[in-house]
C-alpha atoms as a PDB file:
ATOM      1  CA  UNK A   1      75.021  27.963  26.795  1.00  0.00           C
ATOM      2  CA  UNK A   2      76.790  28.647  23.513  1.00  0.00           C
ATOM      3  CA  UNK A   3      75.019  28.497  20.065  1.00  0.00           C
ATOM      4  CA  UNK A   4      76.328  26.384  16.553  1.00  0.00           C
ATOM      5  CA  UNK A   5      74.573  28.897  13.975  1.00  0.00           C
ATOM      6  CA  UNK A   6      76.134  26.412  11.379  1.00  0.00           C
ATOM      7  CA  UNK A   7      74.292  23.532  12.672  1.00  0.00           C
ATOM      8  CA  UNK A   8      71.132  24.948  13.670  1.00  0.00           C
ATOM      9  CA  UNK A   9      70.815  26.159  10.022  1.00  0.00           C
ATOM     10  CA  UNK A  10      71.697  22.332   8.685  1.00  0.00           C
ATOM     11  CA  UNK A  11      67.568  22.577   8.339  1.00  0.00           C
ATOM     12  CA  UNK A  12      66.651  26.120   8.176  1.00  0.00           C
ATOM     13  CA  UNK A  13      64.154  25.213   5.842  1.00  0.00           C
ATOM     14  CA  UNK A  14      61.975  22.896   8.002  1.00  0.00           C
ATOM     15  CA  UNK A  15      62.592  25.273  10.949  1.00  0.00           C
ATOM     16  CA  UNK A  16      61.662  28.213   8.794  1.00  0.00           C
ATOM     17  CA  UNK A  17      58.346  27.079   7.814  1.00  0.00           C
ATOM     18  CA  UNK A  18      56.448  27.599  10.820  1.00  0.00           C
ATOM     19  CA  UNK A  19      57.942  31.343  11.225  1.00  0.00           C
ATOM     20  CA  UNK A  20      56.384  31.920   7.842  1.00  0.00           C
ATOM     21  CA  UNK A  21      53.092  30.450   9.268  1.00  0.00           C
ATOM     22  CA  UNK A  22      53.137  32.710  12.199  1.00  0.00           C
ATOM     23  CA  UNK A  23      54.280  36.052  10.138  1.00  0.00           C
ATOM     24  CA  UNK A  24      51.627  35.222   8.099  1.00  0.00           C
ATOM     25  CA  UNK A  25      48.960  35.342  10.510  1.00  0.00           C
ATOM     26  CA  UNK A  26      50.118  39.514  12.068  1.00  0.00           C
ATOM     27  CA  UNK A  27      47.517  41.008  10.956  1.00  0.00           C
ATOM     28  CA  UNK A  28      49.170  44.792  11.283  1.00  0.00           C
ATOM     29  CA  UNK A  29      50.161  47.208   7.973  1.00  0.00           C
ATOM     30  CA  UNK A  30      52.012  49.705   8.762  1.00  0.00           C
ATOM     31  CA  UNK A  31      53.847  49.044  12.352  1.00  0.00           C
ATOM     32  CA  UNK A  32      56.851  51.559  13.276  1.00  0.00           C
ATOM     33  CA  UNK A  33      58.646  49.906  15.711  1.00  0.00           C
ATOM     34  CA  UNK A  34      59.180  45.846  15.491  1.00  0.00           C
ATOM     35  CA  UNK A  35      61.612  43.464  17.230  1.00  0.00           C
ATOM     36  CA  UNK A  36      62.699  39.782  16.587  1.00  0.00           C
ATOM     37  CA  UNK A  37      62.473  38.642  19.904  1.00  0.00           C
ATOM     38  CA  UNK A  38      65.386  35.775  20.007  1.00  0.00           C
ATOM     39  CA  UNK A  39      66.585  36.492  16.324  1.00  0.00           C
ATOM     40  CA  UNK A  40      69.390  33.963  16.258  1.00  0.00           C
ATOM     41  CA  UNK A  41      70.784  33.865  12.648  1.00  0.00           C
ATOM     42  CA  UNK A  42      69.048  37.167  11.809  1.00  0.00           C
ATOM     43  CA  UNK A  43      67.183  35.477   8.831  1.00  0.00           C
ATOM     44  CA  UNK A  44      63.866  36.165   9.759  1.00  0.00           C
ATOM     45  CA  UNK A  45      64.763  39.489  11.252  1.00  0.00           C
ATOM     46  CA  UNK A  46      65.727  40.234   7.411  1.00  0.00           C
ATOM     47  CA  UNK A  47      61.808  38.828   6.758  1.00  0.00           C
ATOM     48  CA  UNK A  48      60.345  41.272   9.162  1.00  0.00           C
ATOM     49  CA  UNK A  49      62.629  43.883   7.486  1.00  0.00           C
ATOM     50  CA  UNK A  50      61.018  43.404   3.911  1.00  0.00           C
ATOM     51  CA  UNK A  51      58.045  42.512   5.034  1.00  0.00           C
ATOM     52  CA  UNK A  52      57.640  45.946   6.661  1.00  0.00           C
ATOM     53  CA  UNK A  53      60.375  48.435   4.835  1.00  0.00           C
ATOM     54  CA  UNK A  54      59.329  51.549   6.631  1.00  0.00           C
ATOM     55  CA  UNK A  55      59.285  50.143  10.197  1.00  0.00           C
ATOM     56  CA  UNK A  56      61.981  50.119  12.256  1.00  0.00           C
ATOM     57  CA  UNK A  57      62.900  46.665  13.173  1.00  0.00           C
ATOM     58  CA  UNK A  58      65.537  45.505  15.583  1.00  0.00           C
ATOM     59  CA  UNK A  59      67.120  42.161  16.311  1.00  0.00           C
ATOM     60  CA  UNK A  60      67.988  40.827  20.332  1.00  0.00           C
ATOM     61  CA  UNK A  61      69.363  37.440  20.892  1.00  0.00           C
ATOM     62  CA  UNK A  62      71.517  35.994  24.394  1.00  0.00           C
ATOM     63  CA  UNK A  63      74.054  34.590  22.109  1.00  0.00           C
ATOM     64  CA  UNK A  64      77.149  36.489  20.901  1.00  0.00           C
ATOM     65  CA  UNK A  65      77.651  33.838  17.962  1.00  0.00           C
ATOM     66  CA  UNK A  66      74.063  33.901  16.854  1.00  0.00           C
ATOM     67  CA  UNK A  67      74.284  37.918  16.456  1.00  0.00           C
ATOM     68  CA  UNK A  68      77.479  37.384  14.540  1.00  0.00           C
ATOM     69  CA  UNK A  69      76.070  35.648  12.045  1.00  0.00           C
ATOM     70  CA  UNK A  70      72.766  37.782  12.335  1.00  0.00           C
ATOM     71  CA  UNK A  71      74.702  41.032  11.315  1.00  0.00           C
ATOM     72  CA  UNK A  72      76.296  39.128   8.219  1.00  0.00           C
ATOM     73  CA  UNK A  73      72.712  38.155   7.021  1.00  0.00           C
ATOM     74  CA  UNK A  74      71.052  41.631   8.074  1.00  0.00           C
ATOM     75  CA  UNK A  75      73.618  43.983   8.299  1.00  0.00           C
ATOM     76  CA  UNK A  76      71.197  47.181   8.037  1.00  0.00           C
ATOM     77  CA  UNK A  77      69.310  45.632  11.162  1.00  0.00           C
ATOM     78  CA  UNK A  78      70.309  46.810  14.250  1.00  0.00           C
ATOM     79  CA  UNK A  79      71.191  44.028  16.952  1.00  0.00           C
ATOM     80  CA  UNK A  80      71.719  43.589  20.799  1.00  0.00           C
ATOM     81  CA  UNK A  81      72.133  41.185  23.176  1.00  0.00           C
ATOM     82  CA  UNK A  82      70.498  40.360  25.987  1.00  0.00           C
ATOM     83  CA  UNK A  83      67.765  37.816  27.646  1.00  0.00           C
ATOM     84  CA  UNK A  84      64.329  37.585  26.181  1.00  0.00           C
ATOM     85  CA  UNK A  85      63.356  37.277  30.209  1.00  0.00           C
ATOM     86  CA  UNK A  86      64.095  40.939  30.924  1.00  0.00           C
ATOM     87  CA  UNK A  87      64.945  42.849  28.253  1.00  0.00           C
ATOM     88  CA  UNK A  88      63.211  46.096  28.127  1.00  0.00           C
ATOM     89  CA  UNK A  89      62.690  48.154  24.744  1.00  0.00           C
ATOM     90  CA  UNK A  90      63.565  51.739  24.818  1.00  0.00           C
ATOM     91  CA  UNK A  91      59.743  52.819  23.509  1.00  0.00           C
ATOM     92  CA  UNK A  92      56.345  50.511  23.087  1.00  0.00           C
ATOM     93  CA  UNK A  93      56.647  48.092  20.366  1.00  0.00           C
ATOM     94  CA  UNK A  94      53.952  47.598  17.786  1.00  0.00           C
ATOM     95  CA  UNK A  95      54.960  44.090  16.865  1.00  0.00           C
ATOM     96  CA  UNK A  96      56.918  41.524  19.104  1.00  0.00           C
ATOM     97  CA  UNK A  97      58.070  38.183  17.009  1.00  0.00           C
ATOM     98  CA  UNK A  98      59.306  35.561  18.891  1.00  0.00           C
ATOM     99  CA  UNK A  99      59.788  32.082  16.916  1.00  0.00           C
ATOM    100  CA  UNK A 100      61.091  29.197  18.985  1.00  0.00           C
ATOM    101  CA  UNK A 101      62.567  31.012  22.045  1.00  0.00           C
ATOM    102  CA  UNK A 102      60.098  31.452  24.752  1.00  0.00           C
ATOM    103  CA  UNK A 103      60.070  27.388  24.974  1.00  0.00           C
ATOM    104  CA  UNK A 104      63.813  28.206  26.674  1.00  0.00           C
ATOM    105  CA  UNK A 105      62.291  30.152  29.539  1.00  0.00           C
ATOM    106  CA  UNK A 106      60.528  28.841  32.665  1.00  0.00           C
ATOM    107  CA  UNK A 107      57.312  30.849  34.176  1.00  0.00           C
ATOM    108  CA  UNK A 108      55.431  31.243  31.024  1.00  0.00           C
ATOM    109  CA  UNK A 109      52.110  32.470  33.242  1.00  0.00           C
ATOM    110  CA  UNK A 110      54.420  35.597  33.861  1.00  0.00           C
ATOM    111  CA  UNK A 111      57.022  35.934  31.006  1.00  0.00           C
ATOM    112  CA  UNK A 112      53.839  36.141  28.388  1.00  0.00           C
ATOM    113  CA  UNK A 113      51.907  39.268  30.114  1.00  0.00           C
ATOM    114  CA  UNK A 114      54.892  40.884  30.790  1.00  0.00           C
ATOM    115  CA  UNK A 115      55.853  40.862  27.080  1.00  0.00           C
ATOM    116  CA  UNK A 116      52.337  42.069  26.249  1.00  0.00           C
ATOM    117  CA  UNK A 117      52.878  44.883  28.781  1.00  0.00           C
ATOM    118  CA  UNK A 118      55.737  45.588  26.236  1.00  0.00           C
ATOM    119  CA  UNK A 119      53.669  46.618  23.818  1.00  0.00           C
ATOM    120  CA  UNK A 120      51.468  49.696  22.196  1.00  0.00           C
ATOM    121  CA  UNK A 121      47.659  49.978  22.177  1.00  0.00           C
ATOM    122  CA  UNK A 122      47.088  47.579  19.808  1.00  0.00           C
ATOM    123  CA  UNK A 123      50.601  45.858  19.372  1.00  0.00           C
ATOM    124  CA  UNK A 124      50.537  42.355  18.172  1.00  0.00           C
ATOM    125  CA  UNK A 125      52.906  39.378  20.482  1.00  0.00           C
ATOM    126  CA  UNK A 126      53.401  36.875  17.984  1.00  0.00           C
ATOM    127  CA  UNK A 127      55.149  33.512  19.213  1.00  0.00           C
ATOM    128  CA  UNK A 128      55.877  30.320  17.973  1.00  0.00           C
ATOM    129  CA  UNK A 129      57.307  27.424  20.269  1.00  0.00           C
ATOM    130  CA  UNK A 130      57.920  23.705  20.281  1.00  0.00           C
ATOM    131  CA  UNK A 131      55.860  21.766  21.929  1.00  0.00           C
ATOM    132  CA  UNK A 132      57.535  18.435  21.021  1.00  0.00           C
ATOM    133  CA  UNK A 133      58.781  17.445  24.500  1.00  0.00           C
ATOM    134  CA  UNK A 134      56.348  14.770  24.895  1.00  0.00           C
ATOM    135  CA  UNK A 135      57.872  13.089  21.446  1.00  0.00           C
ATOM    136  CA  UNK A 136      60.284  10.372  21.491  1.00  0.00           C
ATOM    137  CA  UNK A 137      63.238  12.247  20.182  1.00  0.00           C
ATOM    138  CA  UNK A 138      62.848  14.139  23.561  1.00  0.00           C
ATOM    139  CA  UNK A 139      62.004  11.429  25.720  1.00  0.00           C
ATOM    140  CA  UNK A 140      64.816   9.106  24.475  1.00  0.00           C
ATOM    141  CA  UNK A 141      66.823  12.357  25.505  1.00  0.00           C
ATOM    142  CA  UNK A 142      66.177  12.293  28.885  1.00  0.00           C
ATOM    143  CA  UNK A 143      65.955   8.262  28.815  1.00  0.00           C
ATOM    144  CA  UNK A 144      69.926   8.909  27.896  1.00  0.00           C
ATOM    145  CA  UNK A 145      70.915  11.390  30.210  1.00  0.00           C
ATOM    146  CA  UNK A 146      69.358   9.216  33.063  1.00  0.00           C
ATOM    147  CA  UNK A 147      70.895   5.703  32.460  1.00  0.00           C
ATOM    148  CA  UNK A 148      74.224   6.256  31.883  1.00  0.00           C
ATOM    149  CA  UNK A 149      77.848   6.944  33.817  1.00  0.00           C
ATOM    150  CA  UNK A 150      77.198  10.195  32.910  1.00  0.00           C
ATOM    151  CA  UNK A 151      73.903  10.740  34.635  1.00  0.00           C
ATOM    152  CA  UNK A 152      75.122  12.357  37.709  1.00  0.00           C
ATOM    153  CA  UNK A 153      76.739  15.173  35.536  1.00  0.00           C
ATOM    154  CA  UNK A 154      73.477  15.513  33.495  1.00  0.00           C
ATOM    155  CA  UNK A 155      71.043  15.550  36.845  1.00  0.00           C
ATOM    156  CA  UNK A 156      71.717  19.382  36.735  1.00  0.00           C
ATOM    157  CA  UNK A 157      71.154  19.920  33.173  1.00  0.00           C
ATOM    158  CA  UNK A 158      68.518  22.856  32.458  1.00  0.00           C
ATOM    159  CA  UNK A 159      66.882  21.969  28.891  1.00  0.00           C
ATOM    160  CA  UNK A 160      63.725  22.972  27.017  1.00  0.00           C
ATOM    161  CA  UNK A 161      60.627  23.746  29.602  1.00  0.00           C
ATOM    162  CA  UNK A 162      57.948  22.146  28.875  1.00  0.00           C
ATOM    163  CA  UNK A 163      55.539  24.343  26.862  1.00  0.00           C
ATOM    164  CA  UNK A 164      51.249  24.324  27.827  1.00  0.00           C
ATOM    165  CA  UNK A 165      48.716  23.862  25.556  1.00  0.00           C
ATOM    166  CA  UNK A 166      46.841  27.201  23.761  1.00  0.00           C
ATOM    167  CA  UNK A 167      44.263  27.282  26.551  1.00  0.00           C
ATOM    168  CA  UNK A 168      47.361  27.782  29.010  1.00  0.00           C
ATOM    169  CA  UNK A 169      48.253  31.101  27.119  1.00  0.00           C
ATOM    170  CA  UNK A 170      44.761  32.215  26.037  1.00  0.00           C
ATOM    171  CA  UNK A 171      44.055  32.404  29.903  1.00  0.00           C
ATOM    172  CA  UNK A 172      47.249  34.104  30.855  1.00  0.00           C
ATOM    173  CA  UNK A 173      46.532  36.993  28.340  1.00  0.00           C
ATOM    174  CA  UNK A 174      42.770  37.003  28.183  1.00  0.00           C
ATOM    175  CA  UNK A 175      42.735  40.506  30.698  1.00  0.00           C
ATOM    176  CA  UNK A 176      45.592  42.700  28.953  1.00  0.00           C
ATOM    177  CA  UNK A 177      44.507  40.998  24.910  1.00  0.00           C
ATOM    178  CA  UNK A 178      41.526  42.122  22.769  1.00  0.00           C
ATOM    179  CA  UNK A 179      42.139  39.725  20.529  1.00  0.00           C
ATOM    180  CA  UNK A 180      43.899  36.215  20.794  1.00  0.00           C
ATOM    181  CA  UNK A 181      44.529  33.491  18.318  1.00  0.00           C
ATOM    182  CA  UNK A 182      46.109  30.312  19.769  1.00  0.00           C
ATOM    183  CA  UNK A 183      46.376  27.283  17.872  1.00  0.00           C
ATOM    184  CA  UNK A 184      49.030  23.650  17.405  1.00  0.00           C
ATOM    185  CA  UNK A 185      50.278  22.000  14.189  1.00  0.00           C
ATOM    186  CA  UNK A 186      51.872  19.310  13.571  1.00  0.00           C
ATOM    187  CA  UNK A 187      54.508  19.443  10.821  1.00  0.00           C
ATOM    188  CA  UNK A 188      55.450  16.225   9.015  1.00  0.00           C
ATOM    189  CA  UNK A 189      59.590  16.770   8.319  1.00  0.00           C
ATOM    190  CA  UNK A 190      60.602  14.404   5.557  1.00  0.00           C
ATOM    191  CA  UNK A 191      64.716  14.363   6.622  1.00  0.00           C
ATOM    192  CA  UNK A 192      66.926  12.843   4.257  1.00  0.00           C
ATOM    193  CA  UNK A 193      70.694  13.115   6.209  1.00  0.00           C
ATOM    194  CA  UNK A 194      72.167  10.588   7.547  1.00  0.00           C
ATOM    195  CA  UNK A 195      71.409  10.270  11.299  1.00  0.00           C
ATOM    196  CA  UNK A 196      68.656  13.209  10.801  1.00  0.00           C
ATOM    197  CA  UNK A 197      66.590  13.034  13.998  1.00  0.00           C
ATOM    198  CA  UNK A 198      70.074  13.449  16.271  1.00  0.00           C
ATOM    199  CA  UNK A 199      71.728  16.385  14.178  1.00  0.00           C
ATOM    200  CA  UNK A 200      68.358  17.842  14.256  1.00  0.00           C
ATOM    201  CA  UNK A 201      68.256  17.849  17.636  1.00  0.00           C
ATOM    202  CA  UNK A 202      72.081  18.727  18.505  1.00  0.00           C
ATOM    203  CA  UNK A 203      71.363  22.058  16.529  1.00  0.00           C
ATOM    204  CA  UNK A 204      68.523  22.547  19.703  1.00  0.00           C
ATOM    205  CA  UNK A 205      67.564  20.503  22.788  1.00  0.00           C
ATOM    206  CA  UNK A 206      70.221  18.427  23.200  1.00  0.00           C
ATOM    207  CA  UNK A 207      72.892  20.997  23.235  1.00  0.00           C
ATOM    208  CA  UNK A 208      72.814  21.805  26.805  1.00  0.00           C
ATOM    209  CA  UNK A 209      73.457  17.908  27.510  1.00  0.00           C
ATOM    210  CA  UNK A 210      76.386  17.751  24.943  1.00  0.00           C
ATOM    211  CA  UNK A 211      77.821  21.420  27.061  1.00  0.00           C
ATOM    212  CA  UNK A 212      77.711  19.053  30.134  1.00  0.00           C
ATOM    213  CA  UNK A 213      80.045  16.504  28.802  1.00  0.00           C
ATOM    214  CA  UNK A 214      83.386  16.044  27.020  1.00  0.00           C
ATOM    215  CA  UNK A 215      85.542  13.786  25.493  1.00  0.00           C
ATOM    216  CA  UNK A 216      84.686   9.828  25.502  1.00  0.00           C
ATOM    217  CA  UNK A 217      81.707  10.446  28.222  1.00  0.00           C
ATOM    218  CA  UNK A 218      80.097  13.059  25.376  1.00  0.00           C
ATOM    219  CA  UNK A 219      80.502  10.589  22.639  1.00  0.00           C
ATOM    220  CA  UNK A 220      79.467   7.952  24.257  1.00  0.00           C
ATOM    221  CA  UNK A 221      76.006   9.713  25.433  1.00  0.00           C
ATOM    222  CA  UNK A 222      76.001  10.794  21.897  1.00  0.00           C
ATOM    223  CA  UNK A 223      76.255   7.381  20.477  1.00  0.00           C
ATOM    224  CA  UNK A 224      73.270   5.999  22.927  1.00  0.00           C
ATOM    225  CA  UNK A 225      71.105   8.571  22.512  1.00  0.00           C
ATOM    226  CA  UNK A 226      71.754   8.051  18.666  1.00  0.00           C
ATOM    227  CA  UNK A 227      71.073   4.104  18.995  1.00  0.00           C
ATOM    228  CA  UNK A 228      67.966   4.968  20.464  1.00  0.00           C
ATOM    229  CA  UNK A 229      66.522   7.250  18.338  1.00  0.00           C
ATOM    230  CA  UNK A 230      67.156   5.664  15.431  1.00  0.00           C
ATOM    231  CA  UNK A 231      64.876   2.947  16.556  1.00  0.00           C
ATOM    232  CA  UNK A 232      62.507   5.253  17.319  1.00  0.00           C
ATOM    233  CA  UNK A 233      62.504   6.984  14.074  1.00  0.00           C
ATOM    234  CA  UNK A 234      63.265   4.026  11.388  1.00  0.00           C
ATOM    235  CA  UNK A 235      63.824   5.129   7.563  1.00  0.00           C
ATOM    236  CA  UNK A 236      61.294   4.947   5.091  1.00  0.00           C
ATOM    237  CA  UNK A 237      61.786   2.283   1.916  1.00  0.00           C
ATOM    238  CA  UNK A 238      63.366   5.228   0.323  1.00  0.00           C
ATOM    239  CA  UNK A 239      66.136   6.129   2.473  1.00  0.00           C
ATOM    240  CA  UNK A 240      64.224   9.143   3.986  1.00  0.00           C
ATOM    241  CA  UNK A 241      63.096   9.747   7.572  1.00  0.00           C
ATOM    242  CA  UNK A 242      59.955  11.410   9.013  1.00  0.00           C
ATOM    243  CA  UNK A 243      60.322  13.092  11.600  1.00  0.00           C
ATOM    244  CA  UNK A 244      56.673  14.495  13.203  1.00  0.00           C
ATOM    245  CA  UNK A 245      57.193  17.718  15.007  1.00  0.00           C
ATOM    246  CA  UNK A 246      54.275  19.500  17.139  1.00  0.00           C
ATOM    247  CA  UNK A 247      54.232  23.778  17.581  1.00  0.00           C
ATOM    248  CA  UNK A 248      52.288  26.052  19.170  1.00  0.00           C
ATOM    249  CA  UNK A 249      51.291  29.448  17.841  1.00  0.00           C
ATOM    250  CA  UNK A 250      49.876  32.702  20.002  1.00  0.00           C
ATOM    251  CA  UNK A 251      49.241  35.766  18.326  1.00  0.00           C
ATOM    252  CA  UNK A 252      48.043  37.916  20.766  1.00  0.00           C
ATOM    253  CA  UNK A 253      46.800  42.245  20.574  1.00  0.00           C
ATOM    254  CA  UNK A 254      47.300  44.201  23.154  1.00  0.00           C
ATOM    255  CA  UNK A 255      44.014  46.002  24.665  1.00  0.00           C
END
């Protein structure tokens, strides 16, 4: 599954925000070796970088386009690709940062201790996922894909995995974690584009849909997933659209 860093940046600073929430809740001075878990662009890999000057910080992403752009934005990072899944560090990390990536991966009861297990004595997992799957821009997503002439070629189509609540994770790190904060928000996005919700979301979920189709057939899903949605999500008086988005935080320290 490819990656558009152009579009997924279209909002950077709505997606941005809650990676400065979580960042701002690692409670660790002076770590010495940090990774950005799923870096993408490379922009917060840059944050971890000046955050923490003397640590050495590297970026991993699955996409060859989204390190591109990462080693234009950080080019004194170093970056590699391969699968948040199984990708094994070359020494214990002190900090692992993973903001909206793990929500891509299925068996969270396993993936999360085994990226604790990555860690030092006292190394902080720090993760940040979407938890909007329940929403209507979702929904209508699936609603789409389902009742269409394109459904049979969607049937297949692997998207986001639904993410638990923080009780989910607290339990499946309470034995290897001394010390676990879990928590959801709900951020209010005030979108003033035109179509916002659906270029929002063709930036993220609904890109492995859009993969599975071409010419009129992808259009035309486009355009009823688009009619939908922007039912769902009318504009304000003003022109602008709000878009409600829901997250869930784990910040977790390794026993």
């Amino acid at each position: 599954m490819s990656w558009n860093p152009a579009q997924y940046l279209k909002f950077a600073d709505h997606r941005f925000r809650p990676a400065a929430d979580l960042l701002a809740r690692i409670g660790m001075a002076h770590p010495r070796y940090v990774c950005d878990l799923g870096c993408g662009t490379g922009h917060l890999t840059l944050e971890l970088k000046q955050r923490w000057p003397e640590a050495e910080v590297i970026g991993v992403d699955s996409s060859p386009d989204m390190l591109a752009k990462a080693r234009e934005v950080a080019p004194g990072v170093k970056f590699s690709q391969a699968n948040a899944r199984d990708w094994q560090p070359d020494r214990p990390l002190d900090v692992i940062f993973c903001n909206a990536v793990l929500h891509w991966l299925p068996d969270h009861d396993k993936l999360f201790p085994r990226l604790l297990g990555l860690l030092a004595k006292d190394g902080v997992l720090a993760v940040q996922m979407p938890r909007n799957h329940e929403s209507p821009s979702h929904r209508l997503m699936l609603q789409a894909a389902a009742n269409g002439p394109w459904k049979d070629r969607l049937a297949s189509v692997q998207g986001i995995n639904p993410v638990h609540d923080p009780a989910f994770y607290f339990r499946a790190l309470a034995s290897r974690a001394n010390d676990i904060d879990a928590w959801e928000s709900e951020y209010l996005h005030v979108l003033t584009s035109e179509d916002p919700v659906v270029e929002w979301t063709r930036g993220t979920a609904l890109r492995p849909y859009l993969e599975a189709l071409d010419g009129a057939q992808r259009d035309a899903f486009l355009a009823e997933y688009g009619r939908l949605v922007a039912e769902a999500y009318p504009p304000e008086p003003d022109g602008r659209t709000l878009f409600p988005f829901r997250r869930i935080f784990i910040v977790a320290r390794r026993n």
